[in-house]
Protein backbone atom coordinates (compact mmCIF):
# COMPACT_ATOMS: atom_id res chain seq x y z
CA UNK A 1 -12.80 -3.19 -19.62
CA UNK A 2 -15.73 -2.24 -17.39
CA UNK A 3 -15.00 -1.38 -13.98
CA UNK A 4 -16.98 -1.81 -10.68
CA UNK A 5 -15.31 1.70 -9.76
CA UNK A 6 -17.07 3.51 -12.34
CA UNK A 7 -19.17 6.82 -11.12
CA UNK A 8 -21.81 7.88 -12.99
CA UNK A 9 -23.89 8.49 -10.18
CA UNK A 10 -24.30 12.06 -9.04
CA UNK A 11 -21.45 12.85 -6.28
CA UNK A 12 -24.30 13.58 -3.89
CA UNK A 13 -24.90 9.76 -3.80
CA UNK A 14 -21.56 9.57 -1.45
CA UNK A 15 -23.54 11.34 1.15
CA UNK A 16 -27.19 10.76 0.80
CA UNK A 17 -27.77 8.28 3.54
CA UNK A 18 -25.76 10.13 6.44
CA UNK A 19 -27.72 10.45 9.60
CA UNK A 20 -27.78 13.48 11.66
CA UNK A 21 -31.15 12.63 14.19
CA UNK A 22 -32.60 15.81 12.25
CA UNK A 23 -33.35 15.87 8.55
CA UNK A 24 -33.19 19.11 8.16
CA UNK A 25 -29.40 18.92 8.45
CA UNK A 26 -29.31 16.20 5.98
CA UNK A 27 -30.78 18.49 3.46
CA UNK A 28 -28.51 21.32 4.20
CA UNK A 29 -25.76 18.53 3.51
CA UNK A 30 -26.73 17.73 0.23
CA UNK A 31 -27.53 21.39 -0.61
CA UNK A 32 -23.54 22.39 0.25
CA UNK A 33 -22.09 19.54 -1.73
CA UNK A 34 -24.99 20.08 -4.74
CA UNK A 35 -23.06 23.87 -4.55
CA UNK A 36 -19.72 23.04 -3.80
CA UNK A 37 -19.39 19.73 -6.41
CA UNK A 38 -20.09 22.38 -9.07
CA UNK A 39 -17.32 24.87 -8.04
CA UNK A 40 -14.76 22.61 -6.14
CA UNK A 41 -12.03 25.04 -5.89
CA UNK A 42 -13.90 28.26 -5.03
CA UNK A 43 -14.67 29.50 -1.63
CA UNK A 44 -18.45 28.89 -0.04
CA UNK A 45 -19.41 32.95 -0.88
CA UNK A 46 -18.87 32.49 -4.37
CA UNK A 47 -20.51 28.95 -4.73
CA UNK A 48 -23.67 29.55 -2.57
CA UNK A 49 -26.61 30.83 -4.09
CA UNK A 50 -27.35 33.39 -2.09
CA UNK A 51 -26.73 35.14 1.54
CA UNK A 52 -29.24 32.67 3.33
CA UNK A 53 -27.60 29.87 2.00
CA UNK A 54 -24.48 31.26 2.92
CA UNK A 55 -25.36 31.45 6.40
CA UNK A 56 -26.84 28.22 6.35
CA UNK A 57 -23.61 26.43 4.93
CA UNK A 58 -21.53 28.43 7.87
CA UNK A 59 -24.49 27.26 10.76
CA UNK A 60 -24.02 23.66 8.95
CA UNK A 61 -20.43 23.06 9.42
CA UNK A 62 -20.10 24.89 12.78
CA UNK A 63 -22.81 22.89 14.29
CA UNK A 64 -21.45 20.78 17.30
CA UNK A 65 -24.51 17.98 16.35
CA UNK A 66 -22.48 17.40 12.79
CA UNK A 67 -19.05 15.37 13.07
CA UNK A 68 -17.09 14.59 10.01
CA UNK A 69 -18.11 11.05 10.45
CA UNK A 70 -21.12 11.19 10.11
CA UNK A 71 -20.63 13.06 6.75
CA UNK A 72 -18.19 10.62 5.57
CA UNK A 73 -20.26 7.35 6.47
CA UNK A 74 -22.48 7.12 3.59
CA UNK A 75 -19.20 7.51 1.22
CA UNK A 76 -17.35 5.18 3.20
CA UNK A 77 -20.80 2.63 2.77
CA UNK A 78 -20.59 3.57 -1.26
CA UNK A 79 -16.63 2.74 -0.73
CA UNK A 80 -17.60 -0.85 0.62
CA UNK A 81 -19.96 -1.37 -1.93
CA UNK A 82 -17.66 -0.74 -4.82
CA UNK A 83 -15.47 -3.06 -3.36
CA UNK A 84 -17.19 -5.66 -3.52
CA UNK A 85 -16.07 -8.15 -6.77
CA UNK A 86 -13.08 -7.46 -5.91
CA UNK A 87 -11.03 -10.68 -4.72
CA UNK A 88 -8.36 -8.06 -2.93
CA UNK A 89 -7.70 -4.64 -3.04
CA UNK A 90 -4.95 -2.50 -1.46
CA UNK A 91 -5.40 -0.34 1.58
CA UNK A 92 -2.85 2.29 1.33
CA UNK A 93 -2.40 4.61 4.39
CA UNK A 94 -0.71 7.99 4.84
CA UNK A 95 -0.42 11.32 6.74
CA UNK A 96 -0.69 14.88 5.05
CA UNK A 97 -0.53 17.98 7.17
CA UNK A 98 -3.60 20.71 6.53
CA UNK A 99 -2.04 24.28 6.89
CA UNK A 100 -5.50 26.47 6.73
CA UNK A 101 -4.41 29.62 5.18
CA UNK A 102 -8.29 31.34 4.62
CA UNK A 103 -8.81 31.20 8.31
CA UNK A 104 -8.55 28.23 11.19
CA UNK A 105 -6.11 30.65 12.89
CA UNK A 106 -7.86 29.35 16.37
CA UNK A 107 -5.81 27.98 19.40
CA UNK A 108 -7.48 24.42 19.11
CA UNK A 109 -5.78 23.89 16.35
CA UNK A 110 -2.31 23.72 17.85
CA UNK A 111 0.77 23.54 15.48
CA UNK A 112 2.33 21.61 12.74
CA UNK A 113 5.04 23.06 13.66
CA UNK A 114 6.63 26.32 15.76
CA UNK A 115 4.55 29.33 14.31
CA UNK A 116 2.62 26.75 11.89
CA UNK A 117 -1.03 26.13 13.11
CA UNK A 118 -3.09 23.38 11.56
CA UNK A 119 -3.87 19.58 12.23
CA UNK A 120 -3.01 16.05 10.46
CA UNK A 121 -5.17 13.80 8.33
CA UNK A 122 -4.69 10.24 8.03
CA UNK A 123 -6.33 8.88 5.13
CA UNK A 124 -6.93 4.98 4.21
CA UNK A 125 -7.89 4.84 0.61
CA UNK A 126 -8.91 1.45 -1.17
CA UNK A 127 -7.07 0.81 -4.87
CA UNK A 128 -7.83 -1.47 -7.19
CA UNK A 129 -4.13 -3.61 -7.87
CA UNK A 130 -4.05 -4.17 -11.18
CA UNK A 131 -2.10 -1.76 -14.11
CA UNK A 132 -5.48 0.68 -13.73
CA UNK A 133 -4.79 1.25 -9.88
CA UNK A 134 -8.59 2.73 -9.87
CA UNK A 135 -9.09 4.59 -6.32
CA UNK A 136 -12.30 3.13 -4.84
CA UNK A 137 -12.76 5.78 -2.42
CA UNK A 138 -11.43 6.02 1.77
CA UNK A 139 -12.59 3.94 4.49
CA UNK A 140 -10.81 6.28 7.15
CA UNK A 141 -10.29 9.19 8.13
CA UNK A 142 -8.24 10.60 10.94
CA UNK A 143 -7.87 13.52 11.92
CA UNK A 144 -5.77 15.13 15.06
CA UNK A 145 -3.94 17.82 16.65
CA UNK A 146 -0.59 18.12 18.82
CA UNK A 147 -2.65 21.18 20.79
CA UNK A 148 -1.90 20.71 24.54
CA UNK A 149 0.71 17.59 24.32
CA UNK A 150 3.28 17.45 27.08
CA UNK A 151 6.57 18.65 27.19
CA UNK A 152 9.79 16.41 27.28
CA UNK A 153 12.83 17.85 28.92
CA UNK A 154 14.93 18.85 26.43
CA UNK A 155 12.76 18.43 23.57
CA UNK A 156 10.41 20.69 21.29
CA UNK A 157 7.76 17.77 22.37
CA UNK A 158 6.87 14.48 23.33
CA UNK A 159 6.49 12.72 19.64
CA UNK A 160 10.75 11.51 20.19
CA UNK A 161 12.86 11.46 23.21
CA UNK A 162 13.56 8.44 25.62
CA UNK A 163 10.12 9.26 27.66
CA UNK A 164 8.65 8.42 24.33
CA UNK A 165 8.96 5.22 24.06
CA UNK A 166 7.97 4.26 27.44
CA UNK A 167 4.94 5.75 26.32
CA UNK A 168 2.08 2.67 25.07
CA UNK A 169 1.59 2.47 21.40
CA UNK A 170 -2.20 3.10 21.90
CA UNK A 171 -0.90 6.46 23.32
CA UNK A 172 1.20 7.02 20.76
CA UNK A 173 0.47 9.71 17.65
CA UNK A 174 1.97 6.25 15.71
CA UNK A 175 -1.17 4.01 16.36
CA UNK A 176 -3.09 5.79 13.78
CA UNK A 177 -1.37 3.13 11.45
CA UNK A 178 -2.95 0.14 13.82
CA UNK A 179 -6.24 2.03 13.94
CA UNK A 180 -5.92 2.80 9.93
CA UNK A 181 -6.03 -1.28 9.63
CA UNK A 182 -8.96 -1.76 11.81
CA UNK A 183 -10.51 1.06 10.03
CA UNK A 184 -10.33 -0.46 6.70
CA UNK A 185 -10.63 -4.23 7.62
CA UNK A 186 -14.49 -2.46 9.49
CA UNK A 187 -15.33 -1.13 6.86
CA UNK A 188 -14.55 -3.42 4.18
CA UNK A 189 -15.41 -6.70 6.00
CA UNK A 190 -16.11 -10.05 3.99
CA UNK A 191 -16.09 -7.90 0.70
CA UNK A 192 -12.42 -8.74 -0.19
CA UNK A 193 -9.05 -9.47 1.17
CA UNK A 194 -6.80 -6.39 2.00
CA UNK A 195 -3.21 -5.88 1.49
CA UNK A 196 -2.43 -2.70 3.84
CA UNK A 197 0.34 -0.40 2.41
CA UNK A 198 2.54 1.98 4.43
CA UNK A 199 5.78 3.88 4.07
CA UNK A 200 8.46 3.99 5.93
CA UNK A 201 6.81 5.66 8.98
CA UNK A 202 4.82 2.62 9.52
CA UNK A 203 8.16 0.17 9.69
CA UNK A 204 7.50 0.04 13.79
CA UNK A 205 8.00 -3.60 15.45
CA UNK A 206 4.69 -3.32 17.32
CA UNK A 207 2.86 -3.01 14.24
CA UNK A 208 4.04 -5.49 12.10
CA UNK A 209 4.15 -7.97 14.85
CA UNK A 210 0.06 -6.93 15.42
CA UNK A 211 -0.41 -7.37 11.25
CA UNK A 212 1.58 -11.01 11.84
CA UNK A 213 -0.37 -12.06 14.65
CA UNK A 214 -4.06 -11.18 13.25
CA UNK A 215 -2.56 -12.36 9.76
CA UNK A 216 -3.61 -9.32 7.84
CA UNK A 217 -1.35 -8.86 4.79
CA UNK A 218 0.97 -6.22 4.27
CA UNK A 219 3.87 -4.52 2.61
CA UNK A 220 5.60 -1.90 4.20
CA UNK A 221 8.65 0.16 3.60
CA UNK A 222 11.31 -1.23 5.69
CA UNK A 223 13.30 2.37 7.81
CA UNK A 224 14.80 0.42 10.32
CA UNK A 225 17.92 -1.76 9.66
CA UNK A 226 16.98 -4.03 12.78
CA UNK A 227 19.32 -7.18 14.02
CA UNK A 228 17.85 -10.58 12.58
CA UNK A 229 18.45 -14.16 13.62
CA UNK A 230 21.65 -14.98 12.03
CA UNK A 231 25.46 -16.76 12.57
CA UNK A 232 26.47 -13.87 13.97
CA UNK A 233 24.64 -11.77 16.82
CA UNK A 234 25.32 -8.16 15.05
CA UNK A 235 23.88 -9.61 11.67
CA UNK A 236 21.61 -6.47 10.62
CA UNK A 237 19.14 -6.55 8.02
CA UNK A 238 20.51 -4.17 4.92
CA UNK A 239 23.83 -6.10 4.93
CA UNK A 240 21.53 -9.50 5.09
CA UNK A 241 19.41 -8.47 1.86
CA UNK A 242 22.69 -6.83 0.03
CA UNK A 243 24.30 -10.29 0.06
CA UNK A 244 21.00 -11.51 -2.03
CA UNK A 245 21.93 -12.22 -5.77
CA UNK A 246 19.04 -10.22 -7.84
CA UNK A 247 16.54 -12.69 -9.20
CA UNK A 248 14.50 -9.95 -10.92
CA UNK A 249 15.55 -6.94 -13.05
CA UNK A 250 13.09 -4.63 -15.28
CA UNK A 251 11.98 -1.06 -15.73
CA UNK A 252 9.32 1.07 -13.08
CA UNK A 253 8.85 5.12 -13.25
CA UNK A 254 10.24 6.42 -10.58
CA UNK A 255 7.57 9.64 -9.46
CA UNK A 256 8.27 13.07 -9.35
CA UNK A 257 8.91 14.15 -5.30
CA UNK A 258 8.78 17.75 -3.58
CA UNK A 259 10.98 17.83 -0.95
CA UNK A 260 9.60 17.98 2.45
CA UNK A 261 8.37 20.84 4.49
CA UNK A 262 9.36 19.34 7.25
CA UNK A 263 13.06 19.98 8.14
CA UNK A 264 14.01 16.89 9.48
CA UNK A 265 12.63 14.89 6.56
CA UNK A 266 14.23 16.92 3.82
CA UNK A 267 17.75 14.79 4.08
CA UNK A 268 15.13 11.59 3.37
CA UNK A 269 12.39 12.99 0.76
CA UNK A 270 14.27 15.68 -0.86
CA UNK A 271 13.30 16.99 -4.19
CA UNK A 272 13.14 14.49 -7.26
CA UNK A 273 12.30 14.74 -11.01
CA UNK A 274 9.99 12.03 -12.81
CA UNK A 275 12.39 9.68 -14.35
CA UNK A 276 12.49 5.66 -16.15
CA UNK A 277 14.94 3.61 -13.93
CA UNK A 278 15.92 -0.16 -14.67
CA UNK A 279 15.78 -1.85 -10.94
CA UNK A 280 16.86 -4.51 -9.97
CA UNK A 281 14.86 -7.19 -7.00
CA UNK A 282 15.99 -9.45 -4.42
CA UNK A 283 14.23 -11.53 -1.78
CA UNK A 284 14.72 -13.05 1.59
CA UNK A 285 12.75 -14.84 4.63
CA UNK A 286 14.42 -13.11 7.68
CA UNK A 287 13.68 -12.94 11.61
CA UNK A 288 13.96 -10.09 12.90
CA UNK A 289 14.95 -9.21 16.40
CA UNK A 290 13.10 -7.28 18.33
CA UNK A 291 15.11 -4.19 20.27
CA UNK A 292 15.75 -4.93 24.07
CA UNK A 293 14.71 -1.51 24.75
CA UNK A 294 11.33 -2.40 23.94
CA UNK A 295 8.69 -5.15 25.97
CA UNK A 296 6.05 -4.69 23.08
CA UNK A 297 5.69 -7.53 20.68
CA UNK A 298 7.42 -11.21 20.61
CA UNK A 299 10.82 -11.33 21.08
CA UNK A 300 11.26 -12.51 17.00
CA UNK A 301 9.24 -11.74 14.23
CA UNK A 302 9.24 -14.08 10.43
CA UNK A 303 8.79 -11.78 7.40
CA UNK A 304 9.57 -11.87 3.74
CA UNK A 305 11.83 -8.75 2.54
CA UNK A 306 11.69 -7.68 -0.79
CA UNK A 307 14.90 -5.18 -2.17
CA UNK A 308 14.48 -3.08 -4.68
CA UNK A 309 17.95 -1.17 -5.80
CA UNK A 310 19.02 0.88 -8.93
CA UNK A 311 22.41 -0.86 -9.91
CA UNK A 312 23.45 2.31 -11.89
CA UNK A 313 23.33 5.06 -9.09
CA UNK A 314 21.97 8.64 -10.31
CA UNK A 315 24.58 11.53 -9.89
CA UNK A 316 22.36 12.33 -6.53
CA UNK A 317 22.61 9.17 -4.48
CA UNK A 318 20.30 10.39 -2.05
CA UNK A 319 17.87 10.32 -4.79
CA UNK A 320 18.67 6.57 -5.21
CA UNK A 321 15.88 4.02 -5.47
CA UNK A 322 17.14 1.95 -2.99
CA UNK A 323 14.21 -0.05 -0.68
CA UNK A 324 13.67 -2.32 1.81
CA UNK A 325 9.88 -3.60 1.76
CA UNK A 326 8.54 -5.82 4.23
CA UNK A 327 5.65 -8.35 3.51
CA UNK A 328 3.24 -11.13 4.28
CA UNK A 329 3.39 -11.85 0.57
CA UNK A 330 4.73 -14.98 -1.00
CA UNK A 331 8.37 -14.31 -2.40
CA UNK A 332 8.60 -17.91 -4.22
CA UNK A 333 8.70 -16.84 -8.01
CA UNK A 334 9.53 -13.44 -10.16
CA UNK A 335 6.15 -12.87 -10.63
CA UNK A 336 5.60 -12.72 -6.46
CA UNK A 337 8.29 -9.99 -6.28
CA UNK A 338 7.32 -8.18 -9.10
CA UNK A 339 3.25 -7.97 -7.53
CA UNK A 340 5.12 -6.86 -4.13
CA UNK A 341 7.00 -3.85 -5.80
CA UNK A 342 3.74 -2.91 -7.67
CA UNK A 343 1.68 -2.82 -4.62
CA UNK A 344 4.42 -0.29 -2.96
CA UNK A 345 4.81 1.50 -5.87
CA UNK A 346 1.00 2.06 -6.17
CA UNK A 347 1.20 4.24 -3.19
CA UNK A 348 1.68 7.15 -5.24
CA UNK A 349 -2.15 7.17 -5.74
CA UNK A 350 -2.85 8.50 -2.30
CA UNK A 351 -0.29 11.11 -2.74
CA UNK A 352 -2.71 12.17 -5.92
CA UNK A 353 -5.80 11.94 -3.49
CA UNK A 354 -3.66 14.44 -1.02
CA UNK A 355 -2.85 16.74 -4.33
CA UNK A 356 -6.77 16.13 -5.63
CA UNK A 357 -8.06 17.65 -2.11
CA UNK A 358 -5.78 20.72 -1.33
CA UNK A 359 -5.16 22.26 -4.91
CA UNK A 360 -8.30 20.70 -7.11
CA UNK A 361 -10.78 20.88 -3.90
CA UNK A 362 -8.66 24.11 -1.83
CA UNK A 363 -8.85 22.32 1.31
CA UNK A 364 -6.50 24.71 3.13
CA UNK A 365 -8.09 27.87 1.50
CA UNK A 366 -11.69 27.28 3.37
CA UNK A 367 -12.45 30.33 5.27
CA UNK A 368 -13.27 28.39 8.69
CA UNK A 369 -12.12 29.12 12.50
CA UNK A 370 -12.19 26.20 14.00
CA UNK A 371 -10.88 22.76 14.02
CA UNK A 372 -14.44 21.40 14.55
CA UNK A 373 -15.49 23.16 11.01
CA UNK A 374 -12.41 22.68 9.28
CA UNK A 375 -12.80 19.27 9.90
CA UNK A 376 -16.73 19.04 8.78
CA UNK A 377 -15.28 21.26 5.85
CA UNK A 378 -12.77 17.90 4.63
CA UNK A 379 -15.34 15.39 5.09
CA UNK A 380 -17.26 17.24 2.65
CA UNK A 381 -14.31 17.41 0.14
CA UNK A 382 -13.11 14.18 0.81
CA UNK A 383 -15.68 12.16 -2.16
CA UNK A 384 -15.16 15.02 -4.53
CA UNK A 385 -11.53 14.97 -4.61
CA UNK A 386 -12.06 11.05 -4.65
CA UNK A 387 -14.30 12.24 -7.79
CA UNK A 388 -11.00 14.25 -9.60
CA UNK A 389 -9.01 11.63 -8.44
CA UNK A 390 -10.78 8.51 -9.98
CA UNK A 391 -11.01 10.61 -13.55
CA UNK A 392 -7.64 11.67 -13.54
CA UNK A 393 -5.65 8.16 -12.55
CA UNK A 394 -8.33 6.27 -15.05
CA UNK A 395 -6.98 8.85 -18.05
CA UNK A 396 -3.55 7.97 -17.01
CA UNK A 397 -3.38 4.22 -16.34
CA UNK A 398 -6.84 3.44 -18.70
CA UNK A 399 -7.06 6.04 -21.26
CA UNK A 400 -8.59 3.86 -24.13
CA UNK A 401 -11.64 2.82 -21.93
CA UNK A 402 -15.14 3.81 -22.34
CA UNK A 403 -16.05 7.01 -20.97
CA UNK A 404 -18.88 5.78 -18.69
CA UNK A 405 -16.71 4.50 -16.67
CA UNK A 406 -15.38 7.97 -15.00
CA UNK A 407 -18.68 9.98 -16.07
CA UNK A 408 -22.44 9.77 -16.27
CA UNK A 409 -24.04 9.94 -19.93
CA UNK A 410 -25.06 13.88 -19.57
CA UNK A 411 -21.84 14.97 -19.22
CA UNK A 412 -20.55 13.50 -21.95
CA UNK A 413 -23.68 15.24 -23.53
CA UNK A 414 -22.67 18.43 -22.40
CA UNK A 415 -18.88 18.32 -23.67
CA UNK A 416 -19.76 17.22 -26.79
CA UNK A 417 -21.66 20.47 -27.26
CA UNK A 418 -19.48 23.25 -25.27
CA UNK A 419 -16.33 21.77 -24.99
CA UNK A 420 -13.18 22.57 -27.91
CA UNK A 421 -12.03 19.26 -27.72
CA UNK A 422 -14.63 17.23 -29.99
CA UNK A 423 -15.55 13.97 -28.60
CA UNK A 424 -16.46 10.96 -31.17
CA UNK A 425 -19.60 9.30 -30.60
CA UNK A 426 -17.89 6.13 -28.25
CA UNK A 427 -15.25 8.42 -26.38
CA UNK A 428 -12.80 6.73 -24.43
CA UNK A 429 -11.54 8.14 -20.65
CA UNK A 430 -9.03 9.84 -22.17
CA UNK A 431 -11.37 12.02 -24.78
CA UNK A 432 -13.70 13.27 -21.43
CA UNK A 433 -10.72 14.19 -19.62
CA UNK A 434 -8.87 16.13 -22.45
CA UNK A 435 -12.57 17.82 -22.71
CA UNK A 436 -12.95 18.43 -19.56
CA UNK A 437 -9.30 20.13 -18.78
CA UNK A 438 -10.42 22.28 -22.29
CA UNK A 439 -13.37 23.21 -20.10
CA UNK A 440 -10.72 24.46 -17.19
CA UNK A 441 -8.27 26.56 -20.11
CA UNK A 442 -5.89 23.69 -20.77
CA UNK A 443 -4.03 24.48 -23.92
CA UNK A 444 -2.65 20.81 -25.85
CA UNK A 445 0.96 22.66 -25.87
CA UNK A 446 0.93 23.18 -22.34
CA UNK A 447 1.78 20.13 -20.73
CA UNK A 448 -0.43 17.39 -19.20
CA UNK A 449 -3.29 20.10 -16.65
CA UNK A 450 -2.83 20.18 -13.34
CA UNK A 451 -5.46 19.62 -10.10
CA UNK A 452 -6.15 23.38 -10.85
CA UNK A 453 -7.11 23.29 -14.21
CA UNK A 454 -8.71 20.18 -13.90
CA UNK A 455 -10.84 20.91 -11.31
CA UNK A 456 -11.66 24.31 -13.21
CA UNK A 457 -12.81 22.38 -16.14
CA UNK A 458 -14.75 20.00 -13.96
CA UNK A 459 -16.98 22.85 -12.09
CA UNK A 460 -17.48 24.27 -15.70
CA UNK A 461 -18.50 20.76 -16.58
CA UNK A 462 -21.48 20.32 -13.81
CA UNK A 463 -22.61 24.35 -13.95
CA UNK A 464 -23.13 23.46 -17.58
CA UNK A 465 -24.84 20.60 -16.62
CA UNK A 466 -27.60 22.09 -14.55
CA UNK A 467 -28.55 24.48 -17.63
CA UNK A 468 -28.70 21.42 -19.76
CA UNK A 469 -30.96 19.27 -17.53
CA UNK A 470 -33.15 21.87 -17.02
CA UNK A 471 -33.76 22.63 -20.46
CA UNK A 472 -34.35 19.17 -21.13
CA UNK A 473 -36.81 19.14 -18.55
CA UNK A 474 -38.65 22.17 -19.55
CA UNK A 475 -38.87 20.60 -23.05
CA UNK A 476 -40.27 17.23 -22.01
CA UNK A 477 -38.10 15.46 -23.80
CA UNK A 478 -35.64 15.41 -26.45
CA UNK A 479 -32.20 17.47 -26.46
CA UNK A 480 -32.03 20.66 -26.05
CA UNK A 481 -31.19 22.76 -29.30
């Protein structure tokens, strides 16, 4: 299978065209990523050449006349352009916290939470929906702080409370979800049709009400067990679905979960090994009611409701499969239901991205001050843990394809000469990665690698590389011997 998503193109293709008013800054762009693509999880001392450099990578991402979007255009441009082919892809949202831990100590940073300084990212990142779920790349990027909120009596801040919800959605920290849609649906335009995919934090009336009304399509995790349009007034939602007979029942890998950081969220998303689980589905139309403590929205909503439930409950109930998703999607047939729970269940692939970006691409280990440079500093990382991320979920979901689809021809050059894992002469995904994580130290005994190693073997991969082009080019031709 050849894929539109394939990158053989050098990574400083996802940032080529961004506009600064100055080229000179454009070239110090593509002079930081040429260094830092090479050594993804090393600080900027040990990747840049030398102390100008340096200096000039430090100038570069403290300069108030470079924004993150502007870094991140050109790959959200490359993003669109993939896309295209495509007659729908999924546009999966979610929030990760970024904890520096080199540096960004300064007060504009604010706090995660008390005694935790740092800021939030809200990613949007297209995937392919098919049994490959190949990332595409993100078409938004968010990025804020709670420095300087309010005070609610009573209350560590303003983000819950009654005061909250008198405050407008557009006011709200929870609109990045409605601005994550308009993001995507931007940047994506008459390219495909998207189906946007949240968790549970994006089950808010407002917002599905605003996907229903500009019929975008959607599936989100249902968190709230609202009243719905029944025979009796107090008919809720859970008991409404629970009374569904199943009409679907096979087997979906259930993903390994770290519990929370967050306190409050720990009860919800503690921790959870990787395990096979036989589910079983049920479907309904429902219309929900909207709460009479809130104006926003119409005072009913239509939506389809997929459950998905484990009829055998683990020993650890709160480890349970046991969800509620809500959808614009058809729910006629088996097969409808079945699509529906794959879409959800793809969102594990932006979890990878998060993983890809902090651990392969040290994210939170980037010796920066400030929340302006910190953020210039993930813009930069964002196509290169994109990069990991695309070669590491093709080796999982499409091992047995051809290797050009997750690497350019010299690489696979290069691994076939340096690399302990021997590649034949038509390797598959699967061969480059195993090459590449020998590259990083991986050992076969050891276990699938990790982001770590991974991204290791990777930087190994492209230093390599630059000896081996430049041979060949100082030869004129043929390989180097």
């Amino acid at each position: 299978m050849k894929l539109k998503a394939q990158a053989p193109r050098a990574i400083t293709d996802e940032y080529r065209t961004a506009e600064f008013g100055d080229e000179r800054l454009r070239k110090r762009l593509l002079k930081v990523v040429g260094a830092v693509s090479r050594r993804p999880s090393d600080s900027f001392p040990a990747v840049m050449g030398s102390k100008s450099d340096l200096a000039g990578s430090y100038r570069f991402m403290n300069n108030p006349s470079v924004t993150a979007d502007q870094i991140l255009a050109p790959h959200i441009e490359e993003t669109r352009s993939r896309a295209e082919g495509f007659p729908e892809l999924l546009a999966i949202q979610d929030t990760t916290e970024v904890e520096p831990r080199g540096g960004g100590r300064g007060e504009d940073l604010g706090e995660l939470r008390p005694g935790k300084p740092g800021f939030f990212f809200h990613a949007s990142l297209l995937v392919v929906p098919d049994e490959h779920r190949t990332p595409l790349g993100v078409v938004g990027a968010q990025r804020w702080t709670r420095a300087g909120l309010p005070r609610v009596k009573g209350r560590k801040n303003r983000l819950s409370g009654p005061a909250y919800g008198k405050i407008p959605p557009e006011e709200k920290e929870s609109y990045r979800w409605w601005k994550g849609v308009e993001e995507a649906e931007e940047a994506v335009g008459e390219a495909c049709s998207l189906i946007h995919v949240a968790d549970r934090e994006g089950d808010m009336y407002w917002f599905l009400a605003r996907l229903a009304e500009s019929n975008r399509r959607f599936v989100v995790r249902g968190a709230q067990n609202r009243k719905v349009v029944g025979e009796s007034d107090q008919e809720k939602l859970i008991e409404t679905l629970a009374a569904q007979p199943s009409v679907l029942e096979y087997e979906i890998d259930v993903s390994r979960r770290k519990a929370s950081s967050a306190p409050r969220s720990r009860k919800i998303h503690g921790d959870r090994q990787a395990r096979t689980s036989v589910v079983c589905v049920s479907a309904a139309c429902v219309e929900l009611k909207r709460a009479q403590a809130t104006k926003l929205g119409p005072p009913s909503l239509e939506v389809n409701v997929v459950r998905v439930w484990e009829p055998v409950e683990p020993e650890d109930k709160s480890k349970r499969v046991d969800w509620l998703l809500l959808t614009s999607e058809p729910i006629k047939t088996p097969e409808d239901l079945k699509r529906i729970v794959d879409c959800y269940r793809t969102r594990w692939v932006i979890e990878e991205f998060f993983k890809a970006l902090k651990t392969g691409c040290a994210l939170e280990s980037r010796q920066f001050d400030t929340y302006h440079a910190l953020q210039n500093v993930l813009a930069v990382l964002i196509p290169l843990a994109w990069r990991l991320l695309l070669l590491r979920s093709l080796e999982r979901q499409a091992p047995e394809i051809p290797a050009d689809n997750a690497v350019r021809p010299s690489l696979v050059d290069v691994l076939r000469v340096f690399s302990s894992h021997k590649l034949s002469d038509d390797p598959t995904v699967q061969d480059v990665f195993l090459a590449i994580a020998a590259l990083g130290g991986h050992l076969k005994n050891n276990g699938p690698p990790g982001w770590l190693i991974l991204g290791r073997g990777y930087e190994q991969l492209l230093t390599l590389e630059m000896g081996w082009l430049a041979a060949k080019q100082a030869l004129g031709k043929g390989e180097p011997t």
